[in-house]
C-alpha atoms as a PDB file:
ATOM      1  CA  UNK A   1      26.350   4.445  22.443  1.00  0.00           C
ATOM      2  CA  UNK A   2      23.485   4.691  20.389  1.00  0.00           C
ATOM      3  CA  UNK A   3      20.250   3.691  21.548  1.00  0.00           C
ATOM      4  CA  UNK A   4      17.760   1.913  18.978  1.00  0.00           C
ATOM      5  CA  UNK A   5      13.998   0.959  19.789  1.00  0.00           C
ATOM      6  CA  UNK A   6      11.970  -1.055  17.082  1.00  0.00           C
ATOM      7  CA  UNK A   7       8.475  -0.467  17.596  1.00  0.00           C
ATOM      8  CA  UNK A   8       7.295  -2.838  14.440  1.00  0.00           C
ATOM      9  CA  UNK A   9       5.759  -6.138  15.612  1.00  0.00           C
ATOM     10  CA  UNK A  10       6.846  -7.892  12.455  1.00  0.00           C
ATOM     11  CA  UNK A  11      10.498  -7.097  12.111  1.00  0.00           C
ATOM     12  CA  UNK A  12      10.997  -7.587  15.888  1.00  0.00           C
ATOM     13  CA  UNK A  13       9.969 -10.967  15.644  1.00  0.00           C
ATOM     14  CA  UNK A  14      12.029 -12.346  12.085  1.00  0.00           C
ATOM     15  CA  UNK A  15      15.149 -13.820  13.491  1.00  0.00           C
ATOM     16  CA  UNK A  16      17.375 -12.771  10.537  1.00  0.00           C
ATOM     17  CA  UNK A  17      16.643  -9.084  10.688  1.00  0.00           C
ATOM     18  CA  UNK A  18      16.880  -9.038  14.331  1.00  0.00           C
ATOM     19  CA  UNK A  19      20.809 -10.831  13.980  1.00  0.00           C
ATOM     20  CA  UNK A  20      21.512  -8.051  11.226  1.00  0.00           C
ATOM     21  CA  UNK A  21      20.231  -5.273  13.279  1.00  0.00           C
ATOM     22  CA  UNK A  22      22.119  -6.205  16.523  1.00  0.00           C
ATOM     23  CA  UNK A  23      25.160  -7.139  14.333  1.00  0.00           C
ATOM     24  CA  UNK A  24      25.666  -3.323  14.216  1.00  0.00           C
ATOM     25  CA  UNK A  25      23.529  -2.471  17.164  1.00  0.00           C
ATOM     26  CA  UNK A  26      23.913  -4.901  20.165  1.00  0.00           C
ATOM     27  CA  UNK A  27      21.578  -2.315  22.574  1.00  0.00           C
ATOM     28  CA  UNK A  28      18.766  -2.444  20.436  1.00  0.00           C
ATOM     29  CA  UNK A  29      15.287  -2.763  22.278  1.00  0.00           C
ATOM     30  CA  UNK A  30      12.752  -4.451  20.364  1.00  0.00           C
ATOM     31  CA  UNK A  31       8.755  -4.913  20.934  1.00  0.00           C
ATOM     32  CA  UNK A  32       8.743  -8.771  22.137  1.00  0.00           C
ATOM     33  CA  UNK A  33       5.982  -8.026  23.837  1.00  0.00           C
ATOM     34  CA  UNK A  34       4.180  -7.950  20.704  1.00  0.00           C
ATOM     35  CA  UNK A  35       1.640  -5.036  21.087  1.00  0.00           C
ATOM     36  CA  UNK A  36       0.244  -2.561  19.061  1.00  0.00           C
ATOM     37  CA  UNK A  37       1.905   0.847  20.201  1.00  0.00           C
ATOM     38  CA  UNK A  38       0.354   4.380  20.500  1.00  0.00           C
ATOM     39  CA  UNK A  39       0.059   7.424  21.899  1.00  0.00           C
ATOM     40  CA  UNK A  40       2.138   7.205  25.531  1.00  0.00           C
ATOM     41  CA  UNK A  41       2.850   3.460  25.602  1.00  0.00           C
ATOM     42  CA  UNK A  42       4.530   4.325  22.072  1.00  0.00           C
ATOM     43  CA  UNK A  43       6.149   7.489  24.067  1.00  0.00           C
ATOM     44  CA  UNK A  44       7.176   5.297  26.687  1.00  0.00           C
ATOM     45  CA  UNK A  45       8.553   2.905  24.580  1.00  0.00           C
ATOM     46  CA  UNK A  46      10.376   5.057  22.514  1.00  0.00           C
ATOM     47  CA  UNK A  47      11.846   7.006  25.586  1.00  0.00           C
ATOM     48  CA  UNK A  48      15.638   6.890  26.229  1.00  0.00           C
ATOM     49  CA  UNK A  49      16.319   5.934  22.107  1.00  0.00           C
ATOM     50  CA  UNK A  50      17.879   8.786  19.735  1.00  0.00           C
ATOM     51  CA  UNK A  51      17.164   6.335  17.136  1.00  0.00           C
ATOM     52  CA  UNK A  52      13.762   4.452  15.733  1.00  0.00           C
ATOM     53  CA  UNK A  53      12.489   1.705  13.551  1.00  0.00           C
ATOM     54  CA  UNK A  54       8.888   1.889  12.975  1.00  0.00           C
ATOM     55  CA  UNK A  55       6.203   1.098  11.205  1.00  0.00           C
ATOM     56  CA  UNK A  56       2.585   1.848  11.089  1.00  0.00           C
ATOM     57  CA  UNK A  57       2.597   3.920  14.535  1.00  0.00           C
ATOM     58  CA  UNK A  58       1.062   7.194  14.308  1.00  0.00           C
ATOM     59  CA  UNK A  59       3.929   9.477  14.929  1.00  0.00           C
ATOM     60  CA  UNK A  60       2.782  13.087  15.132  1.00  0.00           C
ATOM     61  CA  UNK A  61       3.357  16.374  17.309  1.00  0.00           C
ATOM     62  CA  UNK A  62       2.615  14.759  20.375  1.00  0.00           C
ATOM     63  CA  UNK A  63       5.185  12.420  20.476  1.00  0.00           C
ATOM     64  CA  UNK A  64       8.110  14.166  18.525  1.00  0.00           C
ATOM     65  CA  UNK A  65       7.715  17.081  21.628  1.00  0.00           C
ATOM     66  CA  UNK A  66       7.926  14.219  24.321  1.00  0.00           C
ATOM     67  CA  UNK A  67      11.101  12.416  22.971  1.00  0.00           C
ATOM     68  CA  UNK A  68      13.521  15.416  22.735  1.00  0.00           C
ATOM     69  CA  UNK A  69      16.296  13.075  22.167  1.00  0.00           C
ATOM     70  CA  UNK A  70      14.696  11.277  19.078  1.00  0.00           C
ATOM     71  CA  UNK A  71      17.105  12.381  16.313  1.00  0.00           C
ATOM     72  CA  UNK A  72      16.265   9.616  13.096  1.00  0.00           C
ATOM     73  CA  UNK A  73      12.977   7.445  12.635  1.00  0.00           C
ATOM     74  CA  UNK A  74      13.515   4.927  10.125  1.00  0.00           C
ATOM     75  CA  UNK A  75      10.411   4.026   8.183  1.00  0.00           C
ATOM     76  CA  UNK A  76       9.919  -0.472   7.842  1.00  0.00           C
ATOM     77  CA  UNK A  77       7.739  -0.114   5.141  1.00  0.00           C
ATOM     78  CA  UNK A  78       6.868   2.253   2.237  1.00  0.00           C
ATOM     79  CA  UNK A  79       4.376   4.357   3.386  1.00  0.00           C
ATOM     80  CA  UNK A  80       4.764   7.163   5.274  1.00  0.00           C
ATOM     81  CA  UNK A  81       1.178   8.235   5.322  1.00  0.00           C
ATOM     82  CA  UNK A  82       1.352   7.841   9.488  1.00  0.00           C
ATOM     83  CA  UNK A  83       4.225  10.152  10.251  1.00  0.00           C
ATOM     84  CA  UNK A  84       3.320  14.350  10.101  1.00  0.00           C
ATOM     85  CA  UNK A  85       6.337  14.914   8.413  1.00  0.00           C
ATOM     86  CA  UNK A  86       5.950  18.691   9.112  1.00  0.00           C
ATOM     87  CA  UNK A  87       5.949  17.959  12.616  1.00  0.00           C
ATOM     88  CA  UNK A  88       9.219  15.852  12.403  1.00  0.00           C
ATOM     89  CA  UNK A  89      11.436  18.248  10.443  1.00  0.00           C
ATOM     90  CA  UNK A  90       9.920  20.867  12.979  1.00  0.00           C
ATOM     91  CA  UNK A  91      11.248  18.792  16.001  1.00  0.00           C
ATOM     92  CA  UNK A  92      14.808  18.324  14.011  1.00  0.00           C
ATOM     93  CA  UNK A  93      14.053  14.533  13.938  1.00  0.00           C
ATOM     94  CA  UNK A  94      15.636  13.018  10.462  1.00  0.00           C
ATOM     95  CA  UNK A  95      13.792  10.441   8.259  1.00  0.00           C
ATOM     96  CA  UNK A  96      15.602   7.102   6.521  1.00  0.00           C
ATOM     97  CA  UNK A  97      13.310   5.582   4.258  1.00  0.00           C
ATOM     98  CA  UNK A  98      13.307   3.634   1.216  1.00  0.00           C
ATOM     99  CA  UNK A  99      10.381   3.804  -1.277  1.00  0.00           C
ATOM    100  CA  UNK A 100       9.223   1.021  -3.638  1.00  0.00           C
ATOM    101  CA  UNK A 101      11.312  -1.715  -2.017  1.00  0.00           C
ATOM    102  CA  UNK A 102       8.090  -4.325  -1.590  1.00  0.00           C
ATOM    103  CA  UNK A 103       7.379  -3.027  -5.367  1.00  0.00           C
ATOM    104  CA  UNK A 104       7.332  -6.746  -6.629  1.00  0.00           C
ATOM    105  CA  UNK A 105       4.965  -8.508  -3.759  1.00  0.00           C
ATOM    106  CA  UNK A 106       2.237  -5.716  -4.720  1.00  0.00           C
ATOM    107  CA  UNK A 107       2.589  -6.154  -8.288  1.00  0.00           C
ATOM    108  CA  UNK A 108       2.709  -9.301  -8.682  1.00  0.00           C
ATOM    109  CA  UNK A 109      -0.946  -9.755  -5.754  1.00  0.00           C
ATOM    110  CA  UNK A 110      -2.406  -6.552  -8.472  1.00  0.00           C
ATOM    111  CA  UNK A 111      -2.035  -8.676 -11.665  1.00  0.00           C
ATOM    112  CA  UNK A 112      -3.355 -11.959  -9.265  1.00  0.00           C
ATOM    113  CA  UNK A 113      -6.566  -9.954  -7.972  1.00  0.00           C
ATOM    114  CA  UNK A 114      -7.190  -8.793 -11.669  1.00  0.00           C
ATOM    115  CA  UNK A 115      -6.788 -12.164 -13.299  1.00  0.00           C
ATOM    116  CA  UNK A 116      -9.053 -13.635 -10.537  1.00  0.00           C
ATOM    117  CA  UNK A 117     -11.683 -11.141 -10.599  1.00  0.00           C
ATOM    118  CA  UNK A 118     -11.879 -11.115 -14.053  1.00  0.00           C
ATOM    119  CA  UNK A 119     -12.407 -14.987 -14.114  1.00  0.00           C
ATOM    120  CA  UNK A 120     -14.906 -14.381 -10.942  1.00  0.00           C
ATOM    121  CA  UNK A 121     -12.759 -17.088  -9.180  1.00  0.00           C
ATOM    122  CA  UNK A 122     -14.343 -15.731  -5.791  1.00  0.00           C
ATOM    123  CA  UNK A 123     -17.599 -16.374  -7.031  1.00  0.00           C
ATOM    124  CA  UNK A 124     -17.049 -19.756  -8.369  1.00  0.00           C
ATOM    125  CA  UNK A 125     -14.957 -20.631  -5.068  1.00  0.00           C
ATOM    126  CA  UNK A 126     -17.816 -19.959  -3.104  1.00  0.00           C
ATOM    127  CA  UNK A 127     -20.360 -22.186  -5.356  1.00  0.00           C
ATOM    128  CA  UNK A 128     -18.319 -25.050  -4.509  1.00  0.00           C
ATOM    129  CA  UNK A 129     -17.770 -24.772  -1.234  1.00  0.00           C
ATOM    130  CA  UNK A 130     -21.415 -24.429  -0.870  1.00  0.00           C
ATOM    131  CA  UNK A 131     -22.234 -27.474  -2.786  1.00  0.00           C
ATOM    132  CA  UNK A 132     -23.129 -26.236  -6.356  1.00  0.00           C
ATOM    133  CA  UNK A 133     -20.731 -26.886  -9.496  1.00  0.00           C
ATOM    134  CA  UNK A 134     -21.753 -24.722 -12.078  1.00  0.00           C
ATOM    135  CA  UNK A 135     -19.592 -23.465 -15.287  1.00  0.00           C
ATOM    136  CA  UNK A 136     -19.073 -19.089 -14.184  1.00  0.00           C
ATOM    137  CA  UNK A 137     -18.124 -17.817 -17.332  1.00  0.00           C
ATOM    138  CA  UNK A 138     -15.636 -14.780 -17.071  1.00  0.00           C
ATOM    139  CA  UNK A 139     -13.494 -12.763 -18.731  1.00  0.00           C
ATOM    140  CA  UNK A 140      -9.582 -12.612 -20.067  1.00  0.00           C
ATOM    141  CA  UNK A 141      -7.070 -10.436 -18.829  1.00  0.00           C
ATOM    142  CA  UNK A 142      -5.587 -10.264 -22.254  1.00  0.00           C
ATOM    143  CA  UNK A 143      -6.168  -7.244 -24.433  1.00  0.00           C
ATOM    144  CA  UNK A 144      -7.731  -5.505 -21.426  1.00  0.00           C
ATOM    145  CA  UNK A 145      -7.270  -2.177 -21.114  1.00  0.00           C
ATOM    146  CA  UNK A 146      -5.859  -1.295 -17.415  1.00  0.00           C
ATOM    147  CA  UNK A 147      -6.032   2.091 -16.266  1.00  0.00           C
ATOM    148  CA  UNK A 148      -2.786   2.761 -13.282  1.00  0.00           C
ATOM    149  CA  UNK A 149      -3.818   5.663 -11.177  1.00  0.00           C
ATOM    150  CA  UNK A 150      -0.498   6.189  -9.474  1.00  0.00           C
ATOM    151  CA  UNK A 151       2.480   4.967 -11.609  1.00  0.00           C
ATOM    152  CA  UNK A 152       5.699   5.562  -9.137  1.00  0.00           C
ATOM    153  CA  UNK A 153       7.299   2.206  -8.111  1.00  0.00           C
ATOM    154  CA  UNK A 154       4.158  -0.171  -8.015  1.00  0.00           C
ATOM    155  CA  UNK A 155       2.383   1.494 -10.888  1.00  0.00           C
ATOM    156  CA  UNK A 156       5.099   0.946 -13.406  1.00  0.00           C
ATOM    157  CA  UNK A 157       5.938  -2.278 -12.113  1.00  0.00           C
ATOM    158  CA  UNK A 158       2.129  -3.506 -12.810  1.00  0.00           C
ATOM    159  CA  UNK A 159       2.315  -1.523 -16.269  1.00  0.00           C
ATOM    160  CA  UNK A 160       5.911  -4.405 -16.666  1.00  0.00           C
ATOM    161  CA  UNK A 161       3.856  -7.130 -15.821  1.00  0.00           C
ATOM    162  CA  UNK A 162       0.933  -6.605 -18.174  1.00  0.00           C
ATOM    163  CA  UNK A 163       2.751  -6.131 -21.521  1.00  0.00           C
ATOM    164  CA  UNK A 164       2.854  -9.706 -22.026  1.00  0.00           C
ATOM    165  CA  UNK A 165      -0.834 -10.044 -22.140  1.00  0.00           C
ATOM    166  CA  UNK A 166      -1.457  -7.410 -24.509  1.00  0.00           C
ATOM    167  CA  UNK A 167      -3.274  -4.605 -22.153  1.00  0.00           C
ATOM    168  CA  UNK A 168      -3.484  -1.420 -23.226  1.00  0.00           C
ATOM    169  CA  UNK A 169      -2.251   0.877 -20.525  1.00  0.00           C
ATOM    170  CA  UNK A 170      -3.531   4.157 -19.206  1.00  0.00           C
ATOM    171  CA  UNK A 171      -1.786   6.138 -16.692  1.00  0.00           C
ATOM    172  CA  UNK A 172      -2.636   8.881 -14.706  1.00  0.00           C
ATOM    173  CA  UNK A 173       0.589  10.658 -12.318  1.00  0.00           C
ATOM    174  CA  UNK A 174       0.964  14.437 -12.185  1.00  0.00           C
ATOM    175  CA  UNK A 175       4.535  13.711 -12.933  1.00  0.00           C
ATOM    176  CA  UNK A 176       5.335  13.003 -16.931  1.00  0.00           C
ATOM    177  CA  UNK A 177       5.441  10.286 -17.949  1.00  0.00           C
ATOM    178  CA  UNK A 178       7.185  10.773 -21.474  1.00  0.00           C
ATOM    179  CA  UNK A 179      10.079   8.002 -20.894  1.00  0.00           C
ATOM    180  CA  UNK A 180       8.422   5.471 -19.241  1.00  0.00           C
ATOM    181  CA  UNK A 181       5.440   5.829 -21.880  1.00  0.00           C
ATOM    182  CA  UNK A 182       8.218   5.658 -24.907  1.00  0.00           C
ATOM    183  CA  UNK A 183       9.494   2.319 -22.897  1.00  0.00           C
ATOM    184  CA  UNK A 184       6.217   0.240 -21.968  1.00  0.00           C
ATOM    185  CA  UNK A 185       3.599   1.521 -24.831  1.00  0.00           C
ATOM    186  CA  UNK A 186       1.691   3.801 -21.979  1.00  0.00           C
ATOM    187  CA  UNK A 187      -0.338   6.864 -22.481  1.00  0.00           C
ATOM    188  CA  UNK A 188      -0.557   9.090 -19.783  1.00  0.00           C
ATOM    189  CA  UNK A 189      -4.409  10.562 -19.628  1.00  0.00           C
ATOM    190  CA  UNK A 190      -6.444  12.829 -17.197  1.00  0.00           C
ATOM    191  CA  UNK A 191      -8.174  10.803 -14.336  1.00  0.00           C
ATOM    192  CA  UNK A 192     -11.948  10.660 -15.882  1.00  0.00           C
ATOM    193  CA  UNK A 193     -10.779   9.614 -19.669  1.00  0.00           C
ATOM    194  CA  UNK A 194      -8.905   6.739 -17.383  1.00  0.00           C
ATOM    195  CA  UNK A 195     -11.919   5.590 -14.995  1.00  0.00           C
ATOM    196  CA  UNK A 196     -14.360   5.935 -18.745  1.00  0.00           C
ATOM    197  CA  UNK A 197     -12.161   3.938 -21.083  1.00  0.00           C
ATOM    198  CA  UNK A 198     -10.577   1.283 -18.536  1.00  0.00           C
ATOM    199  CA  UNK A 199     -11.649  -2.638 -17.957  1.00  0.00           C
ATOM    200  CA  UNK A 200      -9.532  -2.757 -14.663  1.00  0.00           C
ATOM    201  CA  UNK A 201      -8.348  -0.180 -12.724  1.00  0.00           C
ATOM    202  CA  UNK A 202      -5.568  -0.156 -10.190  1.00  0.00           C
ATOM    203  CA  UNK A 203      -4.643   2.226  -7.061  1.00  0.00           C
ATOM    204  CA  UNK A 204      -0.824   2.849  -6.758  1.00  0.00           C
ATOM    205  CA  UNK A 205      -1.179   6.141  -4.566  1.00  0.00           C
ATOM    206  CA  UNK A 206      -0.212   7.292  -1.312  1.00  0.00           C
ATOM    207  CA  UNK A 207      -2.447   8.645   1.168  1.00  0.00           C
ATOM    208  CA  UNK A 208      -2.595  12.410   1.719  1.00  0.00           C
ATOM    209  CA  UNK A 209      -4.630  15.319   1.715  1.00  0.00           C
ATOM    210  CA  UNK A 210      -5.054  15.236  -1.852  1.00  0.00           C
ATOM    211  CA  UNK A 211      -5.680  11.521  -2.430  1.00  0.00           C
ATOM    212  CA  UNK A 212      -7.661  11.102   0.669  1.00  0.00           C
ATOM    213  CA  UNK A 213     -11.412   9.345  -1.212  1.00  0.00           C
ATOM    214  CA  UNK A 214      -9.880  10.222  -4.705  1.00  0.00           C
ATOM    215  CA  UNK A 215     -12.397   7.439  -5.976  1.00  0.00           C
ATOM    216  CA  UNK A 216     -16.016   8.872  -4.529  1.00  0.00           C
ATOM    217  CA  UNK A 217     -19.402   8.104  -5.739  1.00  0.00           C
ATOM    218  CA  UNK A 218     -19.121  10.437  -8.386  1.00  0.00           C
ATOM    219  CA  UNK A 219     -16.217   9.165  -9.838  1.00  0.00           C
ATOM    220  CA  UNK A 220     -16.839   5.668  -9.449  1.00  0.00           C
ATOM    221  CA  UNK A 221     -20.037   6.010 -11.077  1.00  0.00           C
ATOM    222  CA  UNK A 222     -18.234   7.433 -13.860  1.00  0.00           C
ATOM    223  CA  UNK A 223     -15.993   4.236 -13.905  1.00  0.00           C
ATOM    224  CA  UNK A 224     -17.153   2.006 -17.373  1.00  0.00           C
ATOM    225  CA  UNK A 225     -20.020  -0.489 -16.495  1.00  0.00           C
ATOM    226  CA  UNK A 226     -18.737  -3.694 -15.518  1.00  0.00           C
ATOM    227  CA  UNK A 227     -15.134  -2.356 -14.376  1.00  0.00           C
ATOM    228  CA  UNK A 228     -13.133  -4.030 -11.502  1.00  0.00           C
ATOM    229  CA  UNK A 229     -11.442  -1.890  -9.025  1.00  0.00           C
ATOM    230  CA  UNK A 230      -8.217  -2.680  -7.455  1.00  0.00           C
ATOM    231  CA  UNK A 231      -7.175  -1.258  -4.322  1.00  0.00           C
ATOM    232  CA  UNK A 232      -3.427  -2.401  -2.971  1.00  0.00           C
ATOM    233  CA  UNK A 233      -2.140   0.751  -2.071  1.00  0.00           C
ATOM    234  CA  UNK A 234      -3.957   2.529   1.158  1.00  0.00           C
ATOM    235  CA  UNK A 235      -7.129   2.305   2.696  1.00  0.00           C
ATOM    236  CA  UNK A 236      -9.066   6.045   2.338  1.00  0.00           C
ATOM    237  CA  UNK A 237      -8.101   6.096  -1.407  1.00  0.00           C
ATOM    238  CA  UNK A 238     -11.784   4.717  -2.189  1.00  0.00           C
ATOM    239  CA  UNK A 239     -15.100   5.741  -0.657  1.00  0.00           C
ATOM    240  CA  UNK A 240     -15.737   2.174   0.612  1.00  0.00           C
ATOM    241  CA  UNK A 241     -19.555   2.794   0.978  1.00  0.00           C
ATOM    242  CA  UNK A 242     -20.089   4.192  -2.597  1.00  0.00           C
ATOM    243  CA  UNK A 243     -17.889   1.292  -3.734  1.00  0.00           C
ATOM    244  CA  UNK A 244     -20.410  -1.111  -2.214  1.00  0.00           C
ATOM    245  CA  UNK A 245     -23.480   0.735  -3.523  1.00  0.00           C
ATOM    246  CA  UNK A 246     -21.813   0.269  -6.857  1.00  0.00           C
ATOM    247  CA  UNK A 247     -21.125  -3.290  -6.433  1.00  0.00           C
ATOM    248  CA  UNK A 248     -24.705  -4.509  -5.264  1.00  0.00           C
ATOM    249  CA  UNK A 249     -26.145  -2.296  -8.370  1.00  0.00           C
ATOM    250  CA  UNK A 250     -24.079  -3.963 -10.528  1.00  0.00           C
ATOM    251  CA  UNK A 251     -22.481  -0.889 -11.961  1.00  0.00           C
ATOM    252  CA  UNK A 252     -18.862  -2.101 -11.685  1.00  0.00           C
ATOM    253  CA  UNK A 253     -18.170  -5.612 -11.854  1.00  0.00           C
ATOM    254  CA  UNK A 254     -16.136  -6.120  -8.788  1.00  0.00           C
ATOM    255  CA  UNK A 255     -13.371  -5.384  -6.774  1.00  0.00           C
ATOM    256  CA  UNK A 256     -10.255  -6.143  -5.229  1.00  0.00           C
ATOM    257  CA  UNK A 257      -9.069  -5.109  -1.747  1.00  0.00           C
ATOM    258  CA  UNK A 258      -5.715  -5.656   0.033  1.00  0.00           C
ATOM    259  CA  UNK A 259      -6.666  -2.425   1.964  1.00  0.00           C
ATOM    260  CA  UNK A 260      -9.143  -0.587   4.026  1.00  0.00           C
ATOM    261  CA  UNK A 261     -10.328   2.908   5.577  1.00  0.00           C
ATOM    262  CA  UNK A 262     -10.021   0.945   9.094  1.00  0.00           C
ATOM    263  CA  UNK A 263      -8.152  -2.213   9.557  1.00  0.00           C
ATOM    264  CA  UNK A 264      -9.544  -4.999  10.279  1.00  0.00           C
ATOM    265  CA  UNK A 265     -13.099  -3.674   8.315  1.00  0.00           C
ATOM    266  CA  UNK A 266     -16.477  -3.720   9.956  1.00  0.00           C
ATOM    267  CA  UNK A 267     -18.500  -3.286   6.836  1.00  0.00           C
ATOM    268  CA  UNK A 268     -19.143  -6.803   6.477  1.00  0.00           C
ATOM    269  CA  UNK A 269     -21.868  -6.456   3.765  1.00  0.00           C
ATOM    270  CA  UNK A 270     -18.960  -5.161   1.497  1.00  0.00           C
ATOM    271  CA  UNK A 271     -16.517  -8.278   2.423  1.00  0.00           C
ATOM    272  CA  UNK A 272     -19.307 -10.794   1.944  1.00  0.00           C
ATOM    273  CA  UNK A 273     -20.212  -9.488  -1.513  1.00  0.00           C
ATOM    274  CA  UNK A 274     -19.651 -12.462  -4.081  1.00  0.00           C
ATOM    275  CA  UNK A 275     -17.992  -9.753  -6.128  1.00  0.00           C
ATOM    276  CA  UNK A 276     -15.566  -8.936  -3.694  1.00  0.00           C
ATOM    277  CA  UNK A 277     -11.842 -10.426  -3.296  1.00  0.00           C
ATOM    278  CA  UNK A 278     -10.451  -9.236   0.302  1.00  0.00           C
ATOM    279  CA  UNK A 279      -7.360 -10.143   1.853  1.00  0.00           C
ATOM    280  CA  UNK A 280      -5.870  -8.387   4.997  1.00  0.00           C
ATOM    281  CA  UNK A 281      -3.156  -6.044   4.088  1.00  0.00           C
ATOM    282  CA  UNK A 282      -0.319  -8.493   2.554  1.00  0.00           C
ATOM    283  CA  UNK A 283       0.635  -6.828  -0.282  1.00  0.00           C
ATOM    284  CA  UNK A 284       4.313  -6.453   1.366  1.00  0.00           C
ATOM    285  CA  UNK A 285       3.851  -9.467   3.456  1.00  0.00           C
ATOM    286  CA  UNK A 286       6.131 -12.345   1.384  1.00  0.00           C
ATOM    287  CA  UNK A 287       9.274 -13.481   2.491  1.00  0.00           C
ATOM    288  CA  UNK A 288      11.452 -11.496  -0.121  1.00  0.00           C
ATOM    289  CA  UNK A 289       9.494  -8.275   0.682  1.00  0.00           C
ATOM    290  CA  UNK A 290       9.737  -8.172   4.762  1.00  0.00           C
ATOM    291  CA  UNK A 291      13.709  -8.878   4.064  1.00  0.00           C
ATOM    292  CA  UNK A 292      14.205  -6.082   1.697  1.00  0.00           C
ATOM    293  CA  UNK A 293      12.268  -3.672   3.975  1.00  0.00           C
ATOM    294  CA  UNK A 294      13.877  -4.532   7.071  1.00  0.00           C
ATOM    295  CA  UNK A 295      17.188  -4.349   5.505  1.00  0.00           C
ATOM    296  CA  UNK A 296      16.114  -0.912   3.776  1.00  0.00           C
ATOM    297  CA  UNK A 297      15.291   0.637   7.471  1.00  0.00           C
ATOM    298  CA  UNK A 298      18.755  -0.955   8.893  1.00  0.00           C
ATOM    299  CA  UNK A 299      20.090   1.406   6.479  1.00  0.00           C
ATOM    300  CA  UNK A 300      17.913   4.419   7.428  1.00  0.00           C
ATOM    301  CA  UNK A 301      19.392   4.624  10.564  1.00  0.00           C
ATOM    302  CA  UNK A 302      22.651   5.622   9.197  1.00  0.00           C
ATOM    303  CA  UNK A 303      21.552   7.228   5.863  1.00  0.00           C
ATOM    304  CA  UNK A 304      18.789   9.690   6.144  1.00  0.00           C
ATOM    305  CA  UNK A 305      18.051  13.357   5.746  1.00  0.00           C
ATOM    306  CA  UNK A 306      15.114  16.121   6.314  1.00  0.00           C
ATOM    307  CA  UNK A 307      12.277  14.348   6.551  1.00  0.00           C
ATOM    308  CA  UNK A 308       9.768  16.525   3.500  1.00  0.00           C
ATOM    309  CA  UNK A 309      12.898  16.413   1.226  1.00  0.00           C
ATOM    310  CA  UNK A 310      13.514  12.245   1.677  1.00  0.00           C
ATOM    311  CA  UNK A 311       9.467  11.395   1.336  1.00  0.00           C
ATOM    312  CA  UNK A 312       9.632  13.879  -1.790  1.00  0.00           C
ATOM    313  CA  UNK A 313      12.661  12.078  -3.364  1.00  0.00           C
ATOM    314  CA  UNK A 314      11.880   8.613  -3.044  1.00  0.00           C
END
């Protein structure tokens, strides 16, 4: 029989994707204990299973070489930023994973973070609360121009929702963009003629080597005065302490972040910045989204393949 562990808090505790997952797989062990799992208590839970659901674990050489019967991890989630995929194709372990699938609860809290920024609806929330009711005057979203850095499933899904309010879109991917550009009105552009000619602009990248503090002082300072940042894709994209020095000078206008370096943040001068709309990591975290992850890694553990080819491919 095969033997299924589900390390994810989150999906061990929804009730429907528990009943689907033991629908096919009565054995399955889940964490009901509820705890965050790494390094040999995520060994030792994993020990015994040939197959995994996780999540944001860490899953690198150290645990592939202790669980020598660990044949398929699949990913709850899109990111796969926490798995050294070299080290899992080394170890023969397979990867099911589904990008994009929470593609609509990001969107959809991108274009919310913009149009609040823009109207500085943080600022005037604050005002009341404190007492004072004072007119903020802001800004409209529409004919902004919005730069995507990043435009895979979330990036042209935010470049959808815009057209309706008139934005002029600027992409930059290092794949081409020619069709989706023809479709949506886009123009694909090098990263500094995006961060110089854009109003907002919006993270949609994973986290790698080569993405790892993408936005540093340098170019955030070469952002256009008064910009707003949006960050709802990984923590590390953005050099969090340039960001604030950027704030407080007033160079960019503010920013929105769903995502952080280290979660929870410590840098509480940059979360209590009036300029600054935080939220803890829910970009995935509505209803629709947790159901169409957890259903997408139900699959993975009968549909997967080598883990560098699937993370390329999706």
């Amino acid at each position: 029989m095969v033997q299924i562990a589900v390390t994810s808090r989150s999906f061990s505790r929804h009730p429907v994707l528990r009943q689907q997952l033991l629908e096919s797989y009565p054995g399955t062990r889940f964490n009901d204990a509820g705890i965050s799992l790494s390094g040999d208590a995520l060994i030792d839970f994993l020990h015994g299973s040939d197959r995994a659901i996780t999540a944001l674990e860490r899953l690198d050489t150290q645990v592939f070489s202790a669980l020598p019967d660990l044949r398929v991890i699949s990913k709850y989630g899109v990111g796969v930023d926490m798995i050294d995929l070299e080290a899992m194709q080394a170890h023969g372990v397979k990867l099911g994973w589904t990008g994009g699938v929470n593609r609509h609860a990001v969107a959809e809290l991108t274009v919310m973070m913009m149009i609040a920024l823009l109207h500085r609806v943080p600022e005037a929330m604050a005002d009341v609360r404190a007492g004072n009711w004072q007119q903020i005057k802001g800004r409209e979203l529409r004919d902004r121009t919005v730069g995507i850095i990043g435009c895979g499933h979330v990036g042209k899904l935010v470049g959808r929702y815009l057209q309706p309010y008139g934005c002029k879109i600027l992409a930059h991917d290092l794949v081409d963009l020619s069709d989706y550009s023809a479709e949506t009105g886009t123009r694909q552009v090098e990263l500094n003629e995006l961060l110089a000619g854009s109003d907002v602009v919006t993270l949609h990248l994973p986290l790698n080597e080569t993405t790892r503090d993408i936005l540093d002082l340098s170019r955030l300072k070469s952002m256009k005065p008064g910009a707003i940042l949006i960050n709802a894709a990984r923590g590390g994209l953005v050099d969090e302490s340039a960001l604030k020095d950027l704030l407080v000078g007033q160079h960019l206008g503010a920013a929105g972040l769903d995502v952080f370096a280290d979660e929870p943040p410590q840098d509480r001068a940059l979360m209590d910045l009036a300029n600054v709309m935080v939220t803890p990591h829910i970009g995935g975290s509505t209803e629709e989204a947790v159901l169409n992850m957890g259903r997408a890694a139900i699959r993975g553990l009968s549909e997967f393949g080598d883990p560098l080819v699937v993370a390329a491919g999706a």
